[in-house]
N, C-alpha and C. Protein backbone atom coordinates (compact mmCIF):
# COMPACT_ATOMS: atom_id res chain seq x y z
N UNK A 1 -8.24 -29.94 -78.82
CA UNK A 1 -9.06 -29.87 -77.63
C UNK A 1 -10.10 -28.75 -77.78
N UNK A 2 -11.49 -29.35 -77.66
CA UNK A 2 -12.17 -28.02 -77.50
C UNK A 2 -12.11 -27.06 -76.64
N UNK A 3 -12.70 -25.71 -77.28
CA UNK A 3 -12.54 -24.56 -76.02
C UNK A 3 -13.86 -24.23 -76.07
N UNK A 4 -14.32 -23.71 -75.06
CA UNK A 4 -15.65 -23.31 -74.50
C UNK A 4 -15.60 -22.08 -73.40
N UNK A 5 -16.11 -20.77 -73.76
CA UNK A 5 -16.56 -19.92 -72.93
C UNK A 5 -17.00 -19.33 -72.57
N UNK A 6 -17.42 -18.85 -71.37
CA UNK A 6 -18.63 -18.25 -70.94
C UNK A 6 -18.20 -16.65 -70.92
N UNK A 7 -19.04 -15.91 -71.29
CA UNK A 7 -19.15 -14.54 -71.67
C UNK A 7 -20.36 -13.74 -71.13
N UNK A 8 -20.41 -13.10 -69.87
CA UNK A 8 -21.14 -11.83 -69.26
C UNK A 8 -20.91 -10.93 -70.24
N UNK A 9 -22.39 -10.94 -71.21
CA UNK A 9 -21.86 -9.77 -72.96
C UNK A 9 -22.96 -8.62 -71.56
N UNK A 10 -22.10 -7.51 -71.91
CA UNK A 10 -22.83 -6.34 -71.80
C UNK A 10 -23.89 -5.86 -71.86
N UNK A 11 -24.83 -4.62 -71.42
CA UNK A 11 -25.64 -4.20 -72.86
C UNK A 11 -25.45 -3.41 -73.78
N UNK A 12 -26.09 -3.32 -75.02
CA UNK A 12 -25.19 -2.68 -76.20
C UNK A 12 -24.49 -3.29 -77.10
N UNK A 13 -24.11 -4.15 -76.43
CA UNK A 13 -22.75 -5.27 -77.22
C UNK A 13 -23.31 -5.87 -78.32
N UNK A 14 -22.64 -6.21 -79.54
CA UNK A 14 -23.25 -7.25 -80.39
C UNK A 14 -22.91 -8.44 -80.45
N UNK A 15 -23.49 -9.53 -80.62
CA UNK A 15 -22.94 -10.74 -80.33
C UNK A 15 -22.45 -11.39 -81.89
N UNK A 16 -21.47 -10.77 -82.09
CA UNK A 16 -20.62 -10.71 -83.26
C UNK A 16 -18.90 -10.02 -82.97
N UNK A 17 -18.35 -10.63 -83.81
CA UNK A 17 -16.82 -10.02 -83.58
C UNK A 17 -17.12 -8.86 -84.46
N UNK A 18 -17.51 -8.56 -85.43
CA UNK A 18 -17.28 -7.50 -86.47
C UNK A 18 -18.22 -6.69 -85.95
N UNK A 19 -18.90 -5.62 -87.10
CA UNK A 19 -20.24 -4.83 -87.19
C UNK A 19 -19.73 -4.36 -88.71
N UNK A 20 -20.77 -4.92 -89.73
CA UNK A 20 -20.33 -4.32 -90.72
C UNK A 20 -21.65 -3.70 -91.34
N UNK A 21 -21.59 -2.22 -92.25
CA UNK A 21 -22.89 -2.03 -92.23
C UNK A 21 -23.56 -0.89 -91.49
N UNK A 22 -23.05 -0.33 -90.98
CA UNK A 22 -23.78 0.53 -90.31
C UNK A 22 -22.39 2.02 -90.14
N UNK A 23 -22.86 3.14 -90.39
CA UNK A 23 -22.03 4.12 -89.90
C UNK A 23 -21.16 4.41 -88.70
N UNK A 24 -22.28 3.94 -87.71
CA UNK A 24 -21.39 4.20 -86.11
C UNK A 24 -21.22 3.00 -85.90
N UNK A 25 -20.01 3.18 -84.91
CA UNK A 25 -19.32 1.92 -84.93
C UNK A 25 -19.77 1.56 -83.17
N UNK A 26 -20.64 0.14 -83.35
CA UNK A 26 -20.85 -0.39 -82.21
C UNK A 26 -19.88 -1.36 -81.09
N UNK A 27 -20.43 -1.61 -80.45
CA UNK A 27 -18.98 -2.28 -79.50
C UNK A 27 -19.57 -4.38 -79.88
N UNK A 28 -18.83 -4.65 -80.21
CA UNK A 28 -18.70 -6.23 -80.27
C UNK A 28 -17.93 -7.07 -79.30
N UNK A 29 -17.91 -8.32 -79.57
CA UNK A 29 -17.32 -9.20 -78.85
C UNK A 29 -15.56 -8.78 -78.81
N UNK A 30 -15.50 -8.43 -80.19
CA UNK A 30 -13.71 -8.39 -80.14
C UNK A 30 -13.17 -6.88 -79.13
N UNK A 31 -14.07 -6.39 -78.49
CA UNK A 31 -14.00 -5.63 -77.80
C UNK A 31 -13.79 -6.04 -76.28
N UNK A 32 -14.37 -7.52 -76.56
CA UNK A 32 -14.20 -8.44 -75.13
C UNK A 32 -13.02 -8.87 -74.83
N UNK A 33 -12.86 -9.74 -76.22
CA UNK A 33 -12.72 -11.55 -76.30
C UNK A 33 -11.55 -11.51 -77.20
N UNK A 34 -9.89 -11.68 -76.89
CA UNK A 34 -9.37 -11.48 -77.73
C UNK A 34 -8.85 -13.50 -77.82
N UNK A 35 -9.68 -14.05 -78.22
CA UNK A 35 -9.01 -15.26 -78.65
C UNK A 35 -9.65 -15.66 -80.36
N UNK A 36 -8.72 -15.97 -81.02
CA UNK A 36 -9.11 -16.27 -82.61
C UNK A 36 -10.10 -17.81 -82.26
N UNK A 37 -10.57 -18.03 -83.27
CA UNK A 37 -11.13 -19.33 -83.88
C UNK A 37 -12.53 -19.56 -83.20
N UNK A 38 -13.08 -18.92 -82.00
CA UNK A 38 -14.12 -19.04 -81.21
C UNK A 38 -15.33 -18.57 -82.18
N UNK A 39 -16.87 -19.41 -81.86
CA UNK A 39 -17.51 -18.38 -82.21
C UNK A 39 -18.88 -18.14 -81.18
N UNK A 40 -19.78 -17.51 -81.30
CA UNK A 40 -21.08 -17.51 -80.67
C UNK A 40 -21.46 -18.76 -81.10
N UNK A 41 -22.57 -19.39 -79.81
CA UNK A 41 -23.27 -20.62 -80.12
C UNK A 41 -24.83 -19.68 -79.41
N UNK A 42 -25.29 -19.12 -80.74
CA UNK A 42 -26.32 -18.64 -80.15
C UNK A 42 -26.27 -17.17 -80.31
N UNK A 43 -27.63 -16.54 -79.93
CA UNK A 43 -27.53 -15.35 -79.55
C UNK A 43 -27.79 -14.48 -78.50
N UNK A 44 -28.00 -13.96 -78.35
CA UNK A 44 -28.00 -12.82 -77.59
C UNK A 44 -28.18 -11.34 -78.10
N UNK A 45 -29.23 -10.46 -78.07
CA UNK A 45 -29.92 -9.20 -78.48
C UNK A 45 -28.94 -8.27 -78.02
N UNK A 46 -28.61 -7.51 -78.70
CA UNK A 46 -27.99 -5.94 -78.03
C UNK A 46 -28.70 -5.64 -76.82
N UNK A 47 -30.16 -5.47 -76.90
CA UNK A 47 -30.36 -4.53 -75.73
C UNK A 47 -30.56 -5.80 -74.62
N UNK A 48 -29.72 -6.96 -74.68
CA UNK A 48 -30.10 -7.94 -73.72
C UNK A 48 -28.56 -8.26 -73.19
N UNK A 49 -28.50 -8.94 -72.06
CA UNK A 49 -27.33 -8.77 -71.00
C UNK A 49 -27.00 -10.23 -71.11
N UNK A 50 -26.51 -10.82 -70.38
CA UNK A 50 -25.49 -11.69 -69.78
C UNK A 50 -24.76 -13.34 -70.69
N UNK A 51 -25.55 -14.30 -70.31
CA UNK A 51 -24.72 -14.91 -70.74
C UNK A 51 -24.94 -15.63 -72.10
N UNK A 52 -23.03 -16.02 -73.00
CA UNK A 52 -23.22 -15.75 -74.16
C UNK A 52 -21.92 -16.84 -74.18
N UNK A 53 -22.50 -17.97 -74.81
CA UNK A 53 -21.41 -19.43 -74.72
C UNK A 53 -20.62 -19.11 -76.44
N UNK A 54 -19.59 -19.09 -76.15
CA UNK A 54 -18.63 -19.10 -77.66
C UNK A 54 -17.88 -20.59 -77.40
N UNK A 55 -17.39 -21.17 -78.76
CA UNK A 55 -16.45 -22.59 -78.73
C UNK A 55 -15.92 -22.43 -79.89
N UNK A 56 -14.59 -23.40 -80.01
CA UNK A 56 -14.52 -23.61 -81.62
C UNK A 56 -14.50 -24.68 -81.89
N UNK A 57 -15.89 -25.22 -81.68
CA UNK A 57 -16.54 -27.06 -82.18
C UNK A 57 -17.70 -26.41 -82.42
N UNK A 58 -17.70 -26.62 -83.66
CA UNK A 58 -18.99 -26.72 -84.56
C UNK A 58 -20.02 -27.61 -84.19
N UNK A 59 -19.55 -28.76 -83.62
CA UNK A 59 -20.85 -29.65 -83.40
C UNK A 59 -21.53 -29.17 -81.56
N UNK A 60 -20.47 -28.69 -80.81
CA UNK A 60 -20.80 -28.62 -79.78
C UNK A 60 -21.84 -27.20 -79.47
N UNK A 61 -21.26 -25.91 -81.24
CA UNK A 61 -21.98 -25.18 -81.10
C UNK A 61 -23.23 -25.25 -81.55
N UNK A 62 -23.59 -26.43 -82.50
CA UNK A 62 -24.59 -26.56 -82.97
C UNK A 62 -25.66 -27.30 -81.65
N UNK A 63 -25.48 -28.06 -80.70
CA UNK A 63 -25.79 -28.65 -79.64
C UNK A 63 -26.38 -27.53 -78.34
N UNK A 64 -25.71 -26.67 -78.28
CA UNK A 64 -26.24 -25.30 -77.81
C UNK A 64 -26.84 -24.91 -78.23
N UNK A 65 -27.24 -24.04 -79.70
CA UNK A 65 -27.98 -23.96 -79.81
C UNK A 65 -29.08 -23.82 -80.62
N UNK A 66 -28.78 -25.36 -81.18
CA UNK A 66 -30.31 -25.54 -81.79
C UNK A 66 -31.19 -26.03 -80.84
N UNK A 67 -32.59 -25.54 -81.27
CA UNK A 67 -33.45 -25.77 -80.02
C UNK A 67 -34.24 -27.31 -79.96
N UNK A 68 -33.42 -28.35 -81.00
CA UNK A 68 -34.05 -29.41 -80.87
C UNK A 68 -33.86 -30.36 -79.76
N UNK A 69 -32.62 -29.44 -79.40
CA UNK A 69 -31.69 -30.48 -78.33
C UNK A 69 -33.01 -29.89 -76.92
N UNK A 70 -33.16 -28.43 -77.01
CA UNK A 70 -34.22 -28.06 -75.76
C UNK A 70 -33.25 -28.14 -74.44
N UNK A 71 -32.10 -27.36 -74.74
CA UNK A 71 -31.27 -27.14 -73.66
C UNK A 71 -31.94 -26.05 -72.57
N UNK A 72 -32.19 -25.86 -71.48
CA UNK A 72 -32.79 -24.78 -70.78
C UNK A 72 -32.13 -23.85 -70.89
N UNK A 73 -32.64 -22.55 -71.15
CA UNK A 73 -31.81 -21.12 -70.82
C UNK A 73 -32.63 -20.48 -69.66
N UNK A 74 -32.14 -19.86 -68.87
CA UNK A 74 -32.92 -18.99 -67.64
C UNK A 74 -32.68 -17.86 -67.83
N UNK A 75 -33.54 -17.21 -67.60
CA UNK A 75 -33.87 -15.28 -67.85
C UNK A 75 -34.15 -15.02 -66.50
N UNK A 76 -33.35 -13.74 -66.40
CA UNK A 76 -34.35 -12.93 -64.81
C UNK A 76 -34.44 -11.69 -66.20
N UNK A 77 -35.74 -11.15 -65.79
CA UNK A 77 -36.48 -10.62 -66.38
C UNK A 77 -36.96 -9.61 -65.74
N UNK A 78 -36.60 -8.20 -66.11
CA UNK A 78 -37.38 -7.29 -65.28
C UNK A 78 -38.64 -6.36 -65.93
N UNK A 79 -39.81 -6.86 -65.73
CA UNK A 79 -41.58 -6.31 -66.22
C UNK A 79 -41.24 -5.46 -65.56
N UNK A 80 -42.55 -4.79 -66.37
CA UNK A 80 -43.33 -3.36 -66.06
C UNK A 80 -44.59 -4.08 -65.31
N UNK A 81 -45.01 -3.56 -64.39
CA UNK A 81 -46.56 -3.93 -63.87
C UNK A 81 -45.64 -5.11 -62.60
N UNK A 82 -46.91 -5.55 -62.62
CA UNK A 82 -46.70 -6.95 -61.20
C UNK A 82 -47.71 -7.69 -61.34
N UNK A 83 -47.10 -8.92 -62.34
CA UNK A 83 -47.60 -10.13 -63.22
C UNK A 83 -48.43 -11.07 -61.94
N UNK A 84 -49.69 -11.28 -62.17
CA UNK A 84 -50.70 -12.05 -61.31
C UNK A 84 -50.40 -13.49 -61.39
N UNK A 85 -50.72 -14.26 -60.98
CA UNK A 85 -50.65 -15.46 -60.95
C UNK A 85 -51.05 -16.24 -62.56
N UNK A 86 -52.31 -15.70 -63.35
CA UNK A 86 -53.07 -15.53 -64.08
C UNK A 86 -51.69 -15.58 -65.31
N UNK A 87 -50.77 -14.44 -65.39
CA UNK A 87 -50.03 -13.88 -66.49
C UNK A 87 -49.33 -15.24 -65.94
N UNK A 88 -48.53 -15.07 -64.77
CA UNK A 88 -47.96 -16.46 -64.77
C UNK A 88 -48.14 -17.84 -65.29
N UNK A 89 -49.54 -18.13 -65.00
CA UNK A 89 -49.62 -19.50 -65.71
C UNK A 89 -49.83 -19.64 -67.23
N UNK A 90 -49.83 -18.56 -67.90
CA UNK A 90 -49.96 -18.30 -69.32
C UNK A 90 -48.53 -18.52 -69.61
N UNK A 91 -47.38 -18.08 -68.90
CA UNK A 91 -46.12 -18.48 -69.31
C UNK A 91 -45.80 -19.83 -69.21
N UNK A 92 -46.61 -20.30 -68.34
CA UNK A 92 -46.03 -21.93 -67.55
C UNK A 92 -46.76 -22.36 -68.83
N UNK A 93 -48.34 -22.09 -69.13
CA UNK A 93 -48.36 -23.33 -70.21
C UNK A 93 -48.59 -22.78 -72.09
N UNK A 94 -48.08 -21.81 -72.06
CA UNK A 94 -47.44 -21.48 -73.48
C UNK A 94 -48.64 -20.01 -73.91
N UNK A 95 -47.78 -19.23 -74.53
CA UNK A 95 -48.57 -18.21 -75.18
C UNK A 95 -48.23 -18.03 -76.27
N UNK A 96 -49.75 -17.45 -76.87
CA UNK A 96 -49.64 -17.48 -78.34
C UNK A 96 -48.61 -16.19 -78.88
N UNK A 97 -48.11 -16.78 -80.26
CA UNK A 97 -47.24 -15.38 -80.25
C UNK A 97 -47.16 -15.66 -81.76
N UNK A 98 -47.25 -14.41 -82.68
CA UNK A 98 -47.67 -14.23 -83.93
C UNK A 98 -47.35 -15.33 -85.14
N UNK A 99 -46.02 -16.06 -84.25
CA UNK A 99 -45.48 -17.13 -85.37
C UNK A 99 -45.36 -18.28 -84.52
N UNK A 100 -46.73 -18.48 -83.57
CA UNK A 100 -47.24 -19.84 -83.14
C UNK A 100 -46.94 -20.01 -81.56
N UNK A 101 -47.40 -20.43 -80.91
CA UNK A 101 -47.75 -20.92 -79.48
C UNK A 101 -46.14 -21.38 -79.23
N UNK A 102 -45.62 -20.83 -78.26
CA UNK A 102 -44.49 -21.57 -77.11
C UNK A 102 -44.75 -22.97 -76.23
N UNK A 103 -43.61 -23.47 -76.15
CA UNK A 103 -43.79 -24.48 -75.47
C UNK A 103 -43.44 -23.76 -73.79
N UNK A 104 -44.30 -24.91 -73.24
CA UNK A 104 -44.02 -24.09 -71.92
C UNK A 104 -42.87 -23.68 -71.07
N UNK A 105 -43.40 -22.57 -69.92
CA UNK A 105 -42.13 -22.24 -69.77
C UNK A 105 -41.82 -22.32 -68.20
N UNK A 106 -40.99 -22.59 -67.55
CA UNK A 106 -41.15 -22.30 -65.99
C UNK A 106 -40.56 -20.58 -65.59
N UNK A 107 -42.19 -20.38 -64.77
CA UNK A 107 -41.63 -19.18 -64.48
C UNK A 107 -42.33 -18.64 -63.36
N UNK A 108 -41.46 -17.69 -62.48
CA UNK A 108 -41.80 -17.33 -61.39
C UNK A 108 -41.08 -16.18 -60.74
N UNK A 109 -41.76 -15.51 -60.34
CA UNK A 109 -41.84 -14.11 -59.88
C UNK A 109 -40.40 -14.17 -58.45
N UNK A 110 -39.53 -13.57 -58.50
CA UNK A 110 -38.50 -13.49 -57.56
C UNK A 110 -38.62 -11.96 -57.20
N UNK A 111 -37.16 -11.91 -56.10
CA UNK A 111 -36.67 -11.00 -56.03
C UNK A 111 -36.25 -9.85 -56.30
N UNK A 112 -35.60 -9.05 -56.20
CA UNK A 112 -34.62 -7.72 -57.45
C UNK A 112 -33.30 -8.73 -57.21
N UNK A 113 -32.51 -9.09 -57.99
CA UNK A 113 -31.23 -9.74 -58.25
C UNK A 113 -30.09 -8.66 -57.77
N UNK A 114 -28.99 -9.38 -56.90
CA UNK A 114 -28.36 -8.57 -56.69
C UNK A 114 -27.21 -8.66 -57.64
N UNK A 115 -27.45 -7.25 -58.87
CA UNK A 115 -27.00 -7.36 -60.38
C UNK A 115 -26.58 -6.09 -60.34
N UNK A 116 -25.46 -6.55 -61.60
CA UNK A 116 -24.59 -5.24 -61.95
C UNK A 116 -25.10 -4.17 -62.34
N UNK A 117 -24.94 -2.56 -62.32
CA UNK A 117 -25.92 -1.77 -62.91
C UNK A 117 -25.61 -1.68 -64.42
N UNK A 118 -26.97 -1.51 -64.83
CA UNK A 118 -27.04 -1.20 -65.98
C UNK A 118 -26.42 0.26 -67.22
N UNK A 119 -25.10 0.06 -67.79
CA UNK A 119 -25.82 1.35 -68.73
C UNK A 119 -25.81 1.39 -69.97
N UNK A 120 -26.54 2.04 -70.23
CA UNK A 120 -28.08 3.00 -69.35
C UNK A 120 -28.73 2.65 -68.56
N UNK A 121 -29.14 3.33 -67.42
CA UNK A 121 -29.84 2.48 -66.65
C UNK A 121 -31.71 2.21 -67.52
N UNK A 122 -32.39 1.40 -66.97
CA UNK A 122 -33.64 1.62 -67.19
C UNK A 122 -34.31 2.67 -66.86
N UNK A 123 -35.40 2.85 -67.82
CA UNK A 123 -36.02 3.98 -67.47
C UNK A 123 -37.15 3.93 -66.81
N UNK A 124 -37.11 4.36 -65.13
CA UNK A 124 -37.89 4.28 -64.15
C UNK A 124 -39.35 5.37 -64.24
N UNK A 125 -40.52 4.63 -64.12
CA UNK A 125 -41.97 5.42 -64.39
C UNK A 125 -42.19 5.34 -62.78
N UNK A 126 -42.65 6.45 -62.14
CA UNK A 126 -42.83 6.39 -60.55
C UNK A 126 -44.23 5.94 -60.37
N UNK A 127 -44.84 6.26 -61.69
CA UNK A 127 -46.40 5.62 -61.74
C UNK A 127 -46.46 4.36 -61.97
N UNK A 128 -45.63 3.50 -62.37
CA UNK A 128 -45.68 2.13 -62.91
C UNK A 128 -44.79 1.39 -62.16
N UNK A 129 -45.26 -0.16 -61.27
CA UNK A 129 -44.36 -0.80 -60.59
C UNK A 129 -43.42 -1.42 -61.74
N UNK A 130 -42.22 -2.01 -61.44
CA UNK A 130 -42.04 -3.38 -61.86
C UNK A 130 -41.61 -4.57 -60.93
N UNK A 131 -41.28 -5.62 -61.43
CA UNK A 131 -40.86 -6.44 -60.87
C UNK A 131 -40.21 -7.41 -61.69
N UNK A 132 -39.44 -8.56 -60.77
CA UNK A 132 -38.88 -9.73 -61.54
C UNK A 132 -39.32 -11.24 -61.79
N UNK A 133 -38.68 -11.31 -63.05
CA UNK A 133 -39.55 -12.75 -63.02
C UNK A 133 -38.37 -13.80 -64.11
N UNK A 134 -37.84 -14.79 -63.17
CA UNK A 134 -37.03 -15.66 -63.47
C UNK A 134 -38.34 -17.11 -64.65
N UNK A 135 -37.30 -17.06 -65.68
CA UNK A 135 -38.08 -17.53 -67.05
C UNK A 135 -37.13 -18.22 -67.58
N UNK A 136 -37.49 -20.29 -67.65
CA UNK A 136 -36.78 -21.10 -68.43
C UNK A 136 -37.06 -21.47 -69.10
N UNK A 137 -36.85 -21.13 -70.64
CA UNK A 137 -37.50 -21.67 -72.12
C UNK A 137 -36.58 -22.63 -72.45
N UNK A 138 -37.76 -23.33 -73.05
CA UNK A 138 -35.98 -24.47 -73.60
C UNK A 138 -36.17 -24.51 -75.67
N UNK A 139 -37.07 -23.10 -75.93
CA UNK A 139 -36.38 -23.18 -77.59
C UNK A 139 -36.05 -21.61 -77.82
N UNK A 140 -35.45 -21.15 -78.91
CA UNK A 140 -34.95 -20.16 -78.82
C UNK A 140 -35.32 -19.13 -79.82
N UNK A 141 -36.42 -18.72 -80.00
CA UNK A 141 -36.92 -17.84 -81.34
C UNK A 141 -36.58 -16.62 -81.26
N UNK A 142 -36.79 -15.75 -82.47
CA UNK A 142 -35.96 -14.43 -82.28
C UNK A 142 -36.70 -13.15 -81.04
N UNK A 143 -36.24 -12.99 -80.12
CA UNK A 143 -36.51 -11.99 -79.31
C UNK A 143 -37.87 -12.78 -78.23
N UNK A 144 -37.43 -13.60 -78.18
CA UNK A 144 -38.80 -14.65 -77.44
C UNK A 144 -39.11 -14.20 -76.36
N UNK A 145 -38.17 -14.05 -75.26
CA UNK A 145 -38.49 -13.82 -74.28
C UNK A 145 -39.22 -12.72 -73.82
N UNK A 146 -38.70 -11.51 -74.51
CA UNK A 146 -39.80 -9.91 -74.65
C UNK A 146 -40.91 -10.20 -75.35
N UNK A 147 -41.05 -11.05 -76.03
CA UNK A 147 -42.68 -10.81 -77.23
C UNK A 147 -43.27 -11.72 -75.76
N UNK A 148 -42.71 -12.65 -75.28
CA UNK A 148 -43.97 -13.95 -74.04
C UNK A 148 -43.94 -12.64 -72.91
N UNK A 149 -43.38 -11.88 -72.54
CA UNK A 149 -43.97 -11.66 -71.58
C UNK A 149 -44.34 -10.13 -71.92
N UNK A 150 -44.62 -9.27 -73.23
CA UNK A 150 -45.62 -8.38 -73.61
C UNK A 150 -47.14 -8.75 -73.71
N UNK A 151 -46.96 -10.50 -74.51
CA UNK A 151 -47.99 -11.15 -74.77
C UNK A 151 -48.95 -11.31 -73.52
N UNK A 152 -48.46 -11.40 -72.71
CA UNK A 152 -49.01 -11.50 -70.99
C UNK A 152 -49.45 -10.06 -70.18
N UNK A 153 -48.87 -9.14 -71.07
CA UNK A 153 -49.58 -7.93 -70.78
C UNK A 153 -48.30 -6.81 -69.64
N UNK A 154 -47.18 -7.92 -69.68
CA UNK A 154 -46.00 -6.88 -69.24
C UNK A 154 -44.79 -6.69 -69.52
N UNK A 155 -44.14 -5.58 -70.62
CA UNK A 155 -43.23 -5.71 -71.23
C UNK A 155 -41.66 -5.79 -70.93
N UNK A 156 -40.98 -6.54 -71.04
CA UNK A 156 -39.54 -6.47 -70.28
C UNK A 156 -39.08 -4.92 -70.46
N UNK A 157 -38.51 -4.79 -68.99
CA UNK A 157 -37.55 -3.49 -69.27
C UNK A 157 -36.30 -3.91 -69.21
N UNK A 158 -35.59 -4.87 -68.51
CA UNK A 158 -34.08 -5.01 -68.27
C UNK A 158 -34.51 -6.63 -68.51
N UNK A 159 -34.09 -7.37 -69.16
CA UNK A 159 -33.12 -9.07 -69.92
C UNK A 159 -32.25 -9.55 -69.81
N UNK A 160 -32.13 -10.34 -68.61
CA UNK A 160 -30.32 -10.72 -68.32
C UNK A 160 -30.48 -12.35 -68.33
N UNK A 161 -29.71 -12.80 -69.55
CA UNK A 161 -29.69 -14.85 -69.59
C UNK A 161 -28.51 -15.00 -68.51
N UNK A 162 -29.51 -16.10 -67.61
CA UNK A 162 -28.56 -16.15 -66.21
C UNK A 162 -27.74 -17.59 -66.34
N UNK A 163 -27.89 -18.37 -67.71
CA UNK A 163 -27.67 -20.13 -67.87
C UNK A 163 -28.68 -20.04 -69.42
N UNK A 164 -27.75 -21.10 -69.37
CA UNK A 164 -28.27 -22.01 -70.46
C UNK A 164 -27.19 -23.35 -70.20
N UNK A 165 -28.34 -24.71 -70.07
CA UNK A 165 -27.77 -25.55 -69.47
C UNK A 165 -27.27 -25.55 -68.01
N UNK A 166 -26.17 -26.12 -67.91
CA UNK A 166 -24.87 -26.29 -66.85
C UNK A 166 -24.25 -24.89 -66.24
N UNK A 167 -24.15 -24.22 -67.92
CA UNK A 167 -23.36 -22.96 -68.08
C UNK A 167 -24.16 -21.86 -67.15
N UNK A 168 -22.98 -21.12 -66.33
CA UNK A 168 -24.01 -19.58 -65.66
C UNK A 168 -23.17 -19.27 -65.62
N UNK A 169 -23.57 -17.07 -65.28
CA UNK A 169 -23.38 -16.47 -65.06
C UNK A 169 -22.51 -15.81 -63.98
N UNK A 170 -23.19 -16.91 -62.85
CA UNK A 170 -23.00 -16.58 -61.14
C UNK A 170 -21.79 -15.92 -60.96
N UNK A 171 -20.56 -16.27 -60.95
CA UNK A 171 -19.76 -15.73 -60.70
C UNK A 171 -18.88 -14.83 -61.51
N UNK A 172 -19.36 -14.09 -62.95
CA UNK A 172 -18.73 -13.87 -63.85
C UNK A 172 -19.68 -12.41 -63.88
N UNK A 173 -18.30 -11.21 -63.64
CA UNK A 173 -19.20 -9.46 -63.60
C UNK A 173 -19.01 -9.61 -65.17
N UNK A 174 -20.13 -8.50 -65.33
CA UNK A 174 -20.30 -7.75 -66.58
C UNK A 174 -19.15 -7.72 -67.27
N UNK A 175 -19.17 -8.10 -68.38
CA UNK A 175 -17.73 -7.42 -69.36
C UNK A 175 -16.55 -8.62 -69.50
N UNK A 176 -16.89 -9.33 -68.91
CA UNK A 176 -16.18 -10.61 -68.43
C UNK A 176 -15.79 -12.07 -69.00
N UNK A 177 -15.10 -12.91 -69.03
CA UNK A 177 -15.17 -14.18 -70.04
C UNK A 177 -13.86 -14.92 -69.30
N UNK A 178 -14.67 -16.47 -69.43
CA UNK A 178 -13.72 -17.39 -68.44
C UNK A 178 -13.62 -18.38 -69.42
N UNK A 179 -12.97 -19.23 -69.59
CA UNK A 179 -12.47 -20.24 -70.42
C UNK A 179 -13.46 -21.65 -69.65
N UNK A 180 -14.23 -22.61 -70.01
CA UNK A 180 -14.83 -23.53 -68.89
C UNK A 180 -13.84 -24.58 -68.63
């Protein structure tokens, strides 16, 4: 029977069981997740937050996430500045980015999320607003979501994947992992 689960990864965390390679020893999944045979379907950045689908079906992880399938992932996204309508529709219909144009993206300026704190927290400029902006890409290149919305002229400070697909976050705190 397959297993499938959803994982609120930290920030900091690596989305790996090990860390090999490096002197200091970082915090990983097996710091989470104590079940054998699972693996990541996908990634997820250290300095990026939430959700992080592990299975042990190869085909189901390959279905996640390769981006041919164009499964949606959703970002709340917290910029620097306060993105115009203008930056907005540059996300909706693709920006260029050094290793070729995005497909479009839906996106739109929300709320502050009522979200776990961060640590570290971000680092607050009293001269510089930010704000949020909920972002659904459906392919997955390395660090995509920070290069589309620098490219637009406002750089993420805080990255939390709220879904991909079916799969969310909603009810699952930081640090956390549910079996689906």
């Amino acid at each position: 029977m397959t297993r499938l689960i959803r994982f609120n990864k930290p920030y900091d965390v690596l989305s790996q069981f090990t860390d090999r390679g490096t002197e200091t020893t970082r915090a990983t999944l097996s710091s989470f997740i104590d079940m054998p045979g699972v693996y990541p379907a996908g990634r997820l950045d250290r300095d990026s937050e939430g959700l992080l689908l592990l299975t042990d079906d190869g085909r189901l992880q390959a279905r996640i996430a390769d981006p041919k399938f164009k499964l949606p992932k959703t970002y709340l996204v917290q910029v620097e500045g306060e993105p115009d309508a203008a930056a907005l529709d540059l996300l909706r219909t693709g920006v260029q980015l050094k290793d070729g144009p995005t497909r479009p993206a839906q996106a739109e300026r929300i709320d502050a999320p009522a979200l776990w704190p961060r640590d570290p927290p971000i680092r607050y400029r009293a001269s510089i607003p930010d704000c949020w902006v909920k972002l659904t890409i459906r392919e997955g290149r390395n660090r995509q979501v920070r290069r589309m919305t620098a490219a637009v002229g406002h750089p993420t400070l805080r990255l939390v994947r709220w879904s991909i697909g079916e799969w969310s976050i909603a009810d699952l705190p930081s640090g956390e992992w549910r079996v689906v």
